[in-house]
N, C-alpha and C. Protein backbone atom coordinates (compact mmCIF):
# COMPACT_ATOMS: atom_id res chain seq x y z
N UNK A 1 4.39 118.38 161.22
CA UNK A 1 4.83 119.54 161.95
C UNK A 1 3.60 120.33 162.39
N UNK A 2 3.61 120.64 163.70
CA UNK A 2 2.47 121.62 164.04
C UNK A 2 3.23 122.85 164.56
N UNK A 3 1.90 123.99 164.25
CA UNK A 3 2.44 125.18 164.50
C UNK A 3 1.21 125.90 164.65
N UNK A 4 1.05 126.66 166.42
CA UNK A 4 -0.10 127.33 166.81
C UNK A 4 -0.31 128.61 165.85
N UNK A 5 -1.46 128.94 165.80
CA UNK A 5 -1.78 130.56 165.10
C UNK A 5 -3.05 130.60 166.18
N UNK A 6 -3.01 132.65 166.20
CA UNK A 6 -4.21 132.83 166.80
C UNK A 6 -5.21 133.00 166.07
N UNK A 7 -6.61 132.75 166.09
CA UNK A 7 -7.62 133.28 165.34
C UNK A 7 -7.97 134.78 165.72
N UNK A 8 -7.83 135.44 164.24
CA UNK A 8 -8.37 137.08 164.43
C UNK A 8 -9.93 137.29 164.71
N UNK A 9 -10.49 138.17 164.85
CA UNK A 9 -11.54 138.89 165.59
C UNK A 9 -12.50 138.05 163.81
N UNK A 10 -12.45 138.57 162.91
CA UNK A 10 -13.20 137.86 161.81
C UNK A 10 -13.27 136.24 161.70
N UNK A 11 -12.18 135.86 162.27
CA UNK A 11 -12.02 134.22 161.72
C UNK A 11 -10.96 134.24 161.28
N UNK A 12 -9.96 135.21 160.47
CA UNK A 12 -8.98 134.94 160.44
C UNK A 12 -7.89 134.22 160.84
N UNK A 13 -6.41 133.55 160.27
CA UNK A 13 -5.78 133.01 160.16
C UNK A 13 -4.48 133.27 159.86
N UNK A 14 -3.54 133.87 159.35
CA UNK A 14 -2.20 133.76 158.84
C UNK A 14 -1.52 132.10 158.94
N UNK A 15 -1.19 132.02 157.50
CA UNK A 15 -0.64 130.79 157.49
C UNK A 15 0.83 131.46 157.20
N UNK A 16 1.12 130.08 158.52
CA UNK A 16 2.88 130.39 158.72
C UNK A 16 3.62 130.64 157.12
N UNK A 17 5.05 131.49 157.13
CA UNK A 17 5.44 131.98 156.08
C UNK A 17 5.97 129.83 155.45
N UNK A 18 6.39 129.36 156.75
CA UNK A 18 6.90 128.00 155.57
C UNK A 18 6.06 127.46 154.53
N UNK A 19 4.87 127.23 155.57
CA UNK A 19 4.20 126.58 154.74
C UNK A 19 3.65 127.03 153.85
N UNK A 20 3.47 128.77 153.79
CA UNK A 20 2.89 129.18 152.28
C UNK A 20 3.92 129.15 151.58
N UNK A 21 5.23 129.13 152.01
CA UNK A 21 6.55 129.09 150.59
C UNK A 21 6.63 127.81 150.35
N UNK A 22 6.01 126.54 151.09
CA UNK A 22 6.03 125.37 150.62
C UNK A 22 4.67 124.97 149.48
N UNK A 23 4.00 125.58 150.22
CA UNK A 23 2.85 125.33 148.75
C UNK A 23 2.52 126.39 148.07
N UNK A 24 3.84 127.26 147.89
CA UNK A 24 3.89 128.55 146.88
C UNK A 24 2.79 129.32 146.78
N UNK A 25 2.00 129.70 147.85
CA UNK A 25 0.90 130.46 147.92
C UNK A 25 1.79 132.03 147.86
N UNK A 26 0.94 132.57 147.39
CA UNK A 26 0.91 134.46 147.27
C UNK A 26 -0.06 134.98 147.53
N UNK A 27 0.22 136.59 147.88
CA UNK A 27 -1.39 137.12 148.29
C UNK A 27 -2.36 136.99 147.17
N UNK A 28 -3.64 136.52 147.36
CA UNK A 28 -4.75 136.65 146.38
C UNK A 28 -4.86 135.12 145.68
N UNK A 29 -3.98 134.30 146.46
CA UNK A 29 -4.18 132.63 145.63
C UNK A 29 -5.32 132.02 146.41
N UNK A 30 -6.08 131.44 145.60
CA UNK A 30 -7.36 130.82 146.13
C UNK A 30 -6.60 129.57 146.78
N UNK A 31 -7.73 129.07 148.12
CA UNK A 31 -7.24 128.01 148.88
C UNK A 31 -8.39 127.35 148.91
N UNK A 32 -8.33 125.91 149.26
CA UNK A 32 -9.81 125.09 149.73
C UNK A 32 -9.54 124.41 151.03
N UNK A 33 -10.77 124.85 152.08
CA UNK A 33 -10.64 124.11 153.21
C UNK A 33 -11.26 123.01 153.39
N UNK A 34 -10.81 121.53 153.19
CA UNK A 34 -11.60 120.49 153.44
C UNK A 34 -11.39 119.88 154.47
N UNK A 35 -12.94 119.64 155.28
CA UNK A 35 -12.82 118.98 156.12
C UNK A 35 -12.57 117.56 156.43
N UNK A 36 -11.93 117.31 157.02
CA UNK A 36 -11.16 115.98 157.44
C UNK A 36 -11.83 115.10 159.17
N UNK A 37 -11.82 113.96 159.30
CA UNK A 37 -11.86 113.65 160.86
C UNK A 37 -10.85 114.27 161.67
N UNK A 38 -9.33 114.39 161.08
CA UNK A 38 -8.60 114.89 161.95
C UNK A 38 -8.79 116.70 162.11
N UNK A 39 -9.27 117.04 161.49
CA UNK A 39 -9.49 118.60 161.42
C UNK A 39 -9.79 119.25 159.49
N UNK A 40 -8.66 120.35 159.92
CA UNK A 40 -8.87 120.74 158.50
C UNK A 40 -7.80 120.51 157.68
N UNK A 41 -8.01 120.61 155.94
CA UNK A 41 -6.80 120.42 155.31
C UNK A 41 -6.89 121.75 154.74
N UNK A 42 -5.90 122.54 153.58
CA UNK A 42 -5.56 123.94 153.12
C UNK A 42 -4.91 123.02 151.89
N UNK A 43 -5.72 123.46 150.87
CA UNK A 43 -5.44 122.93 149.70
C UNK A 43 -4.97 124.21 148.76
N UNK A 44 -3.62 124.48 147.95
CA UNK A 44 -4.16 125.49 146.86
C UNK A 44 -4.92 125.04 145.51
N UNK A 45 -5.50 126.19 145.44
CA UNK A 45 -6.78 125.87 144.03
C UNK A 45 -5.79 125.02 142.92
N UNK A 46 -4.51 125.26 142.65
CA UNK A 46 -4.17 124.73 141.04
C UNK A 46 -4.16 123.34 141.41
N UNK A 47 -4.05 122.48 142.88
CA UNK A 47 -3.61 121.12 143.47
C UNK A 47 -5.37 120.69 142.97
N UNK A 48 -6.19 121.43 143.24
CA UNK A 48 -7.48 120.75 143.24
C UNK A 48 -8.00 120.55 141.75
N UNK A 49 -7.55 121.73 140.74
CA UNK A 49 -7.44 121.28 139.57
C UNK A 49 -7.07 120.20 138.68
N UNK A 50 -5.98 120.07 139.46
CA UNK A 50 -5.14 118.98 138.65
C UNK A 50 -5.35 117.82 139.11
N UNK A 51 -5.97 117.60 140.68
CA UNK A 51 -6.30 116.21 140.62
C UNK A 51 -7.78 115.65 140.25
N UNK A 52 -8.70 117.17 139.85
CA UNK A 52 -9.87 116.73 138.92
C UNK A 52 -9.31 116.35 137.89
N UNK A 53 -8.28 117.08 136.81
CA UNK A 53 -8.17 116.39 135.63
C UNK A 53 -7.36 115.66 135.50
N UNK A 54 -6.66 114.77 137.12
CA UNK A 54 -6.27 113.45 136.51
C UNK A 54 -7.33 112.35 136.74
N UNK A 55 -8.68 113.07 137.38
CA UNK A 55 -9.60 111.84 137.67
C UNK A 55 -10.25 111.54 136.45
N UNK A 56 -10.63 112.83 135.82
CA UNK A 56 -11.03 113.20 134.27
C UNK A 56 -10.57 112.28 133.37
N UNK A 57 -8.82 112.54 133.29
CA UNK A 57 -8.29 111.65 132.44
C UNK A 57 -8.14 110.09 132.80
N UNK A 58 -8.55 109.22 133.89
CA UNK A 58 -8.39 108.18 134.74
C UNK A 58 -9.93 107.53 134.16
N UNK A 59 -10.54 108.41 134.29
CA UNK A 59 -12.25 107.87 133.91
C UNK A 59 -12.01 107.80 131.98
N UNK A 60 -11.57 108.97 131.33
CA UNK A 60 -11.59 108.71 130.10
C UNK A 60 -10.77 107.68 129.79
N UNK A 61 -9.34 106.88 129.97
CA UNK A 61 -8.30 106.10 129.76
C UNK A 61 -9.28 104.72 129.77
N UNK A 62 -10.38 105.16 131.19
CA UNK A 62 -11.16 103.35 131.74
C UNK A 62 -12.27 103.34 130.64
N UNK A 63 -12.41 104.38 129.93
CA UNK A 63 -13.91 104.02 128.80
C UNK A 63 -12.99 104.40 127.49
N UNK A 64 -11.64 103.88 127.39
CA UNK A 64 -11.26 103.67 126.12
C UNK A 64 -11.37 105.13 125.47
N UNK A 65 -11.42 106.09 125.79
CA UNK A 65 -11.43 107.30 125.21
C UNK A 65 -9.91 107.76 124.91
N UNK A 66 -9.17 108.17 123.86
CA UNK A 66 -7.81 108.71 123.96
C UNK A 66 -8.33 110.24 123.89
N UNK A 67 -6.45 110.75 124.07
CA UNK A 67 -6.77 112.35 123.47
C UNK A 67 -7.31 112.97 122.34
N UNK A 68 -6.92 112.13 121.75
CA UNK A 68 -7.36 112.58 120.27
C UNK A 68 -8.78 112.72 119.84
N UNK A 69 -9.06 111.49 120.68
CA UNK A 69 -10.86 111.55 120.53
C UNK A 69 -11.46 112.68 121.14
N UNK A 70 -11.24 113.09 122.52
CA UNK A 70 -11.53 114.00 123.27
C UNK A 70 -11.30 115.28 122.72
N UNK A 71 -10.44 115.49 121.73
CA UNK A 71 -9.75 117.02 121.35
C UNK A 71 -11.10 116.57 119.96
N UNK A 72 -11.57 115.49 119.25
CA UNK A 72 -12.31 115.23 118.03
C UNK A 72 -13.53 115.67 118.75
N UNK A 73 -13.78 114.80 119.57
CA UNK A 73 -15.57 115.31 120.16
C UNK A 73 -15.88 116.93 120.80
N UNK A 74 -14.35 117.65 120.91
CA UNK A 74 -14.78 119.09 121.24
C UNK A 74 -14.69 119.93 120.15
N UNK A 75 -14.59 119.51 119.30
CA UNK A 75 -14.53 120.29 118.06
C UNK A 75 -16.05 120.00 117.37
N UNK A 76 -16.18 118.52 117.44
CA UNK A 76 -17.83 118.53 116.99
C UNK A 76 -18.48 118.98 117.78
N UNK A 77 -18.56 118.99 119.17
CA UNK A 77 -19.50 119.79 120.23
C UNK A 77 -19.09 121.25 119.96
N UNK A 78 -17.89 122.14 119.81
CA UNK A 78 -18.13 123.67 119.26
C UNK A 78 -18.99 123.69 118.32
N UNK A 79 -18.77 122.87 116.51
CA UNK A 79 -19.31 122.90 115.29
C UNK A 79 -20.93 122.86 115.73
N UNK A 80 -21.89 122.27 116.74
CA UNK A 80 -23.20 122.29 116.76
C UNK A 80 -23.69 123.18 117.23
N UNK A 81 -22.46 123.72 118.32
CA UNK A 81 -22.72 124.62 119.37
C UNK A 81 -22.97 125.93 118.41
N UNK A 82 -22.14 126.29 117.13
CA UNK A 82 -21.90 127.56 116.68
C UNK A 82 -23.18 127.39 115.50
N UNK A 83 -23.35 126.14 115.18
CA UNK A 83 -24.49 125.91 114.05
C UNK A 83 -26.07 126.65 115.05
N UNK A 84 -26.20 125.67 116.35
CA UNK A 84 -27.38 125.93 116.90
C UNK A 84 -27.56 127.85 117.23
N UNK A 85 -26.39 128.28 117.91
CA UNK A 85 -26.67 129.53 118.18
C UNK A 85 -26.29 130.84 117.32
N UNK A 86 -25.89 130.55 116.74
CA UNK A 86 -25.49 131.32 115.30
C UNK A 86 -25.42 130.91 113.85
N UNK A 87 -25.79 129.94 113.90
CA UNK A 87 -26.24 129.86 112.16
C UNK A 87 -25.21 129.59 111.54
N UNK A 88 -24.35 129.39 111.73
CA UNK A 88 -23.41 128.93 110.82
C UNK A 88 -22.40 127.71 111.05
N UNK A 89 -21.45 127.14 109.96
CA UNK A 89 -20.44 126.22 110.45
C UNK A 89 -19.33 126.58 110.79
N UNK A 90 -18.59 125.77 111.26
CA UNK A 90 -17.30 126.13 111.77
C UNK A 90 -16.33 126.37 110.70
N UNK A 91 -16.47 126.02 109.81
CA UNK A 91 -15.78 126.17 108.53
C UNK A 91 -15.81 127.17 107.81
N UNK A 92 -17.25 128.27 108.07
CA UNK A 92 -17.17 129.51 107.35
C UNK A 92 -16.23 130.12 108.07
N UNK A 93 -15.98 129.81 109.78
CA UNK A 93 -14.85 131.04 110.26
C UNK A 93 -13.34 130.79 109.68
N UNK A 94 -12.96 129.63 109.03
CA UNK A 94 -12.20 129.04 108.68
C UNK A 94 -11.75 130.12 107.54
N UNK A 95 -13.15 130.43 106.66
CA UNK A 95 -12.99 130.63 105.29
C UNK A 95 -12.65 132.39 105.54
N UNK A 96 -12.70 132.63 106.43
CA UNK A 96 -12.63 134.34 106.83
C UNK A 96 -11.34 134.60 107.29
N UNK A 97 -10.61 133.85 107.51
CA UNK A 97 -9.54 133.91 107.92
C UNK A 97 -8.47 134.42 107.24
């Protein structure tokens, strides 16, 4: 479906009301413009999220990584992280609790 808009004096745009109720945009939702051969595309930000972390999870699945490992190795990467910059283990915050 095409549908003309004028460009405003800044560069501006208004995107037609369908298509922002089709990709549930609201005022203040981040968008990404990627360029294409055929022109441009209008991505919303949560679409670009989610198909980084299915590439994320696509690359971890191909090197044998599960969730579990991934949720294990961020817990040892906090535990060094909190040892190197504060001195302590993760287990004393444990013990404060």
């Amino acid at each position: 479906m095409s549908v003309y808009v004028r460009v405003q004096e800044k560069g501006q745009v208004t995107i037609p009301t369908r298509f922002r109720n089709k990709l549930k945009l609201k005022k203040g939702d981040t968008v990404m413009f990627v360029e294409t051969k055929q022109g441009l595309l209008i991505k919303p930000a949560e679409v670009i999220v989610s198909e980084a972390l299915d590439e994320i999870g696509k690359a971890l699945k191909a090197e044998g990584i599960t969730l579990e490992k991934w949720i294990e190795k961020g817990r040892e990467f906090r535990a060094e992280m909190l040892m190197e910059e504060y001195g302590f283990k993760a287990d004393e915050l444990e013990e404060d609790r």
